[in-house]
PDB file of N, CA and C in Angstrom:
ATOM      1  N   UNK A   1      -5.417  11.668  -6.502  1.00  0.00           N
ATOM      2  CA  UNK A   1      -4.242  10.807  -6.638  1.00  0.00           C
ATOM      3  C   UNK A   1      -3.892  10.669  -8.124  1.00  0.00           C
ATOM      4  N   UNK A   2      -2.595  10.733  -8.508  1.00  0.00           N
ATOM      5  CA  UNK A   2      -2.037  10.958  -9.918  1.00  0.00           C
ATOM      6  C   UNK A   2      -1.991   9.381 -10.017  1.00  0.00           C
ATOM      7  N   UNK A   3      -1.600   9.183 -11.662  1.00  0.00           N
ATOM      8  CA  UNK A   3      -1.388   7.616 -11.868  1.00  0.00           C
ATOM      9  C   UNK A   3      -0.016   7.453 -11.579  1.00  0.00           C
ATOM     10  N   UNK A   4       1.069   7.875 -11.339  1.00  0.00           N
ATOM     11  CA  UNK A   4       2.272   7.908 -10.952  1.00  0.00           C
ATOM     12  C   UNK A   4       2.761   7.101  -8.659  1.00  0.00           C
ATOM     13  N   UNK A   5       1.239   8.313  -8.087  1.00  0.00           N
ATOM     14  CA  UNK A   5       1.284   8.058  -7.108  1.00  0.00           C
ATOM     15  C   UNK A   5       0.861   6.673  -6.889  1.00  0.00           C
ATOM     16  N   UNK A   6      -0.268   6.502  -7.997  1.00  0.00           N
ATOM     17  CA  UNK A   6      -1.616   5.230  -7.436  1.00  0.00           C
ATOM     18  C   UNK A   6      -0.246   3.905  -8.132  1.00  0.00           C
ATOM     19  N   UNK A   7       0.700   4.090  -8.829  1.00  0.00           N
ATOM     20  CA  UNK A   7       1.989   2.662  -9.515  1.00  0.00           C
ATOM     21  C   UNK A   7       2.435   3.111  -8.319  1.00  0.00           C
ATOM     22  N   UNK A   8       3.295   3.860  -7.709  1.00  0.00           N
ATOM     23  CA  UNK A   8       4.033   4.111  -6.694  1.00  0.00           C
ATOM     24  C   UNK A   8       3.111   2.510  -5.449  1.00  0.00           C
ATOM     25  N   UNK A   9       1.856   3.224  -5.236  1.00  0.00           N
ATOM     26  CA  UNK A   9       1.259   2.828  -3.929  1.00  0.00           C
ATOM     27  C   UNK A   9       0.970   1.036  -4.074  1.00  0.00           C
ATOM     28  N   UNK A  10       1.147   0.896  -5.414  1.00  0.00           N
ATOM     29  CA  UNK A  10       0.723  -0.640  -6.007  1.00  0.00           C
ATOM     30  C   UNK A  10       1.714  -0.888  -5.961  1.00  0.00           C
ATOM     31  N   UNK A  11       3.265  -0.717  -6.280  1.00  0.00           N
ATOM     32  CA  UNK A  11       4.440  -1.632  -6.177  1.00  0.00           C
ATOM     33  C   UNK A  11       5.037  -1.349  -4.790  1.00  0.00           C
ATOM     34  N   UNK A  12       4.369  -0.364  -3.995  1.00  0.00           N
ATOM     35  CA  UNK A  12       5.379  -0.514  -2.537  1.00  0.00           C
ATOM     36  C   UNK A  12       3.888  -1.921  -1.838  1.00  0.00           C
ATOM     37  N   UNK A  13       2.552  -2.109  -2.015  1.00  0.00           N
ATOM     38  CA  UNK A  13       2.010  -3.026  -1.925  1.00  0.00           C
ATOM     39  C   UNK A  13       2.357  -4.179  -2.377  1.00  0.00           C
ATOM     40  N   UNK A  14       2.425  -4.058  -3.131  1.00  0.00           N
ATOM     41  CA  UNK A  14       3.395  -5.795  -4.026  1.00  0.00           C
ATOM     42  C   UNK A  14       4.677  -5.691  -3.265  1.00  0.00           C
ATOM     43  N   UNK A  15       5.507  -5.166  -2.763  1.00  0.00           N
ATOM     44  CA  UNK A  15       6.233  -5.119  -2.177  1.00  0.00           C
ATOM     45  C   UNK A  15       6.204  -5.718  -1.118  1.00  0.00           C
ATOM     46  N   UNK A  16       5.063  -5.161   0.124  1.00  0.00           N
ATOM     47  CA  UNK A  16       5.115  -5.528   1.349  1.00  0.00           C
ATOM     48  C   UNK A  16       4.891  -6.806   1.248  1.00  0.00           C
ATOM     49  N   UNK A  17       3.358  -7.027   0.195  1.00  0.00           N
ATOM     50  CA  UNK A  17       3.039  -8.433   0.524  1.00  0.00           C
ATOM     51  C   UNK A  17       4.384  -9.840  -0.009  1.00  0.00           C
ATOM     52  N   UNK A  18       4.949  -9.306  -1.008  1.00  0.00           N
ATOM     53  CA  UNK A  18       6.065 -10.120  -0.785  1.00  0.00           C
ATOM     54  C   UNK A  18       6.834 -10.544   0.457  1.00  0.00           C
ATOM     55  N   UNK A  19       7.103  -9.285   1.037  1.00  0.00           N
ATOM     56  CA  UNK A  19       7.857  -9.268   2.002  1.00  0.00           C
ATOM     57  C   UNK A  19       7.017  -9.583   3.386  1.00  0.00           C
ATOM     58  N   UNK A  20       5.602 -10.291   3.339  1.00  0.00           N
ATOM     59  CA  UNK A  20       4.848 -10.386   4.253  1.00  0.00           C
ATOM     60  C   UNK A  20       4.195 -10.166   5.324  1.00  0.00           C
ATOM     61  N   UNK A  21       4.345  -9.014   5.268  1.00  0.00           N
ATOM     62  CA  UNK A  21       4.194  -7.803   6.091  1.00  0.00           C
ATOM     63  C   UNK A  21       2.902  -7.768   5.909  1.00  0.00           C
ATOM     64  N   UNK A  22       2.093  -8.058   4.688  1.00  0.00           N
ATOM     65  CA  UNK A  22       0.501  -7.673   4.431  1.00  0.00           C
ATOM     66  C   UNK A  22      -0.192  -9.100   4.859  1.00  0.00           C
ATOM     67  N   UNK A  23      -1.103  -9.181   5.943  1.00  0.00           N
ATOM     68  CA  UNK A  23      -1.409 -10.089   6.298  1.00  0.00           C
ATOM     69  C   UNK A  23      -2.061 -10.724   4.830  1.00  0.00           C
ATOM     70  N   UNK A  24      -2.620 -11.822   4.626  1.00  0.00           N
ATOM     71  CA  UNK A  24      -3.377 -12.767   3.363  1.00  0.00           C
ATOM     72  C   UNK A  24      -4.325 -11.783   3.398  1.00  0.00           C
ATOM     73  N   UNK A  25      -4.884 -12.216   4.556  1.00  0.00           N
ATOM     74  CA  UNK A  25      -6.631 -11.617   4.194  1.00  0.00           C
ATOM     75  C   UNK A  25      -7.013 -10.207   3.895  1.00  0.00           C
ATOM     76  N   UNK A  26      -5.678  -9.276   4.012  1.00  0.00           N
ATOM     77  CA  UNK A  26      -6.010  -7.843   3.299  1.00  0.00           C
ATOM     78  C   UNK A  26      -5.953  -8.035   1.617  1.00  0.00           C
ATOM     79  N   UNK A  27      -7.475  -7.373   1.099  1.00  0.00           N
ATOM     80  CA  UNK A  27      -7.019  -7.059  -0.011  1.00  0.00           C
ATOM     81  C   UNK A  27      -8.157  -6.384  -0.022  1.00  0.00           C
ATOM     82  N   UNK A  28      -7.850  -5.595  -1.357  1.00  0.00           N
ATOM     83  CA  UNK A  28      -8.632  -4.043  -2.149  1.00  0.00           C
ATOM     84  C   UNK A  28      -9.128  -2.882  -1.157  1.00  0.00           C
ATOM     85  N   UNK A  29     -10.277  -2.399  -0.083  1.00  0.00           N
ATOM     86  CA  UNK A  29     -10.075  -1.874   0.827  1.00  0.00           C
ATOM     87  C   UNK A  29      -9.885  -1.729   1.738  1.00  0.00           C
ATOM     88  N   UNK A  30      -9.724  -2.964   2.065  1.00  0.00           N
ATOM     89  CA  UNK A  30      -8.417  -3.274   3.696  1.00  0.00           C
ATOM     90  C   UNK A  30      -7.100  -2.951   3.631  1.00  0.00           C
ATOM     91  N   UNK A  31      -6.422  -3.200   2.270  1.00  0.00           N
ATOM     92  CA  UNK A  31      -4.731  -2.602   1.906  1.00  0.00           C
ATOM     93  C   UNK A  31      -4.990  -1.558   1.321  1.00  0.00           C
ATOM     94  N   UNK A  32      -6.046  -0.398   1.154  1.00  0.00           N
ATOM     95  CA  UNK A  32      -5.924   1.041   0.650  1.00  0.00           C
ATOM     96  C   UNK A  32      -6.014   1.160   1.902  1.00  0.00           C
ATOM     97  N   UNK A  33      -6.947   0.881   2.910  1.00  0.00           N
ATOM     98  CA  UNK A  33      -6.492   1.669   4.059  1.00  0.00           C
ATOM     99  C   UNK A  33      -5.730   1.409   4.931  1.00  0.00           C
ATOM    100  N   UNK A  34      -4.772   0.650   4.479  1.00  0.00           N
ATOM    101  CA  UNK A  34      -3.458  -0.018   5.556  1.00  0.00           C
ATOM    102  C   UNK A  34      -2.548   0.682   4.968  1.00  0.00           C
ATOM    103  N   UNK A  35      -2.782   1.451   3.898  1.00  0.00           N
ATOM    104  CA  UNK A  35      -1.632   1.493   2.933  1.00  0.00           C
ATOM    105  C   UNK A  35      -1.725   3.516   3.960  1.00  0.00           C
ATOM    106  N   UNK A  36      -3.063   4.235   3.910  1.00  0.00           N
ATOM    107  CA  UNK A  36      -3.244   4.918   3.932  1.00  0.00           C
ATOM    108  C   UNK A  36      -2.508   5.399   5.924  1.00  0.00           C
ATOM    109  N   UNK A  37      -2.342   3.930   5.872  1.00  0.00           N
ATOM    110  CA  UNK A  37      -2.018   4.484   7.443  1.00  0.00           C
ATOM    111  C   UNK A  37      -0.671   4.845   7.415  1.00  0.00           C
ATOM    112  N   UNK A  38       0.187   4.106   5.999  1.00  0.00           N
ATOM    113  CA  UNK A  38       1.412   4.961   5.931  1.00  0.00           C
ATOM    114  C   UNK A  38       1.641   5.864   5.194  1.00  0.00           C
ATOM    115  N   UNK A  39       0.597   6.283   4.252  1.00  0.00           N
ATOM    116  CA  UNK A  39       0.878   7.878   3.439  1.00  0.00           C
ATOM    117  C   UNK A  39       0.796   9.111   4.730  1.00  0.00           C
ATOM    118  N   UNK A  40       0.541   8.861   5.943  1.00  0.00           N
ATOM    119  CA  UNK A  40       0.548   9.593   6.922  1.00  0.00           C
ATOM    120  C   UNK A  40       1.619   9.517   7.620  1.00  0.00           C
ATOM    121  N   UNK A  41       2.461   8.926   7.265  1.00  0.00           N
ATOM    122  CA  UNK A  41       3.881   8.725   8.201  1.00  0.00           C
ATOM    123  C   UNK A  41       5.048   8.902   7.337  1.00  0.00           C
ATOM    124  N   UNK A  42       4.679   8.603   6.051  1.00  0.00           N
ATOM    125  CA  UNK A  42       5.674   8.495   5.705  1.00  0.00           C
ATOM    126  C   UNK A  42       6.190   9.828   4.481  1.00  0.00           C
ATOM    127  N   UNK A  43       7.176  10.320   4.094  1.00  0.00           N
ATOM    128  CA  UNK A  43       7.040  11.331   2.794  1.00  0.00           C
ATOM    129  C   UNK A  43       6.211  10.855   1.567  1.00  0.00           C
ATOM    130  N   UNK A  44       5.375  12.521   1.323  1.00  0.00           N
ATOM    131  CA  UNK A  44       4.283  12.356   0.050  1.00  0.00           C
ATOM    132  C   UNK A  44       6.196  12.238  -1.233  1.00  0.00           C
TER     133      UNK A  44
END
């Protein structure tokens, strides 16, 4: 993972959890792999 992808994957995270979509209690490897369930769905 480039440092471009890993800011990408941190502000669409700051994102969701704004938008509350990220339950509270995810954080560090509970939202890499929540996150990871949409690098599979969605365009690299």
């Amino acid at each position: 993972m480039n440092n471009e992808k890993a800011f990408q994957i941190g502000q669409y995270a700051a994102y969701k959890a704004k938008s509350r979509e990220v339950p509270e209690y995810m954080t560090g490897d509970s939202i890499r792999a929540w996150l990871d369930g949409f690098d599979s769905i969605r365009p690299a």
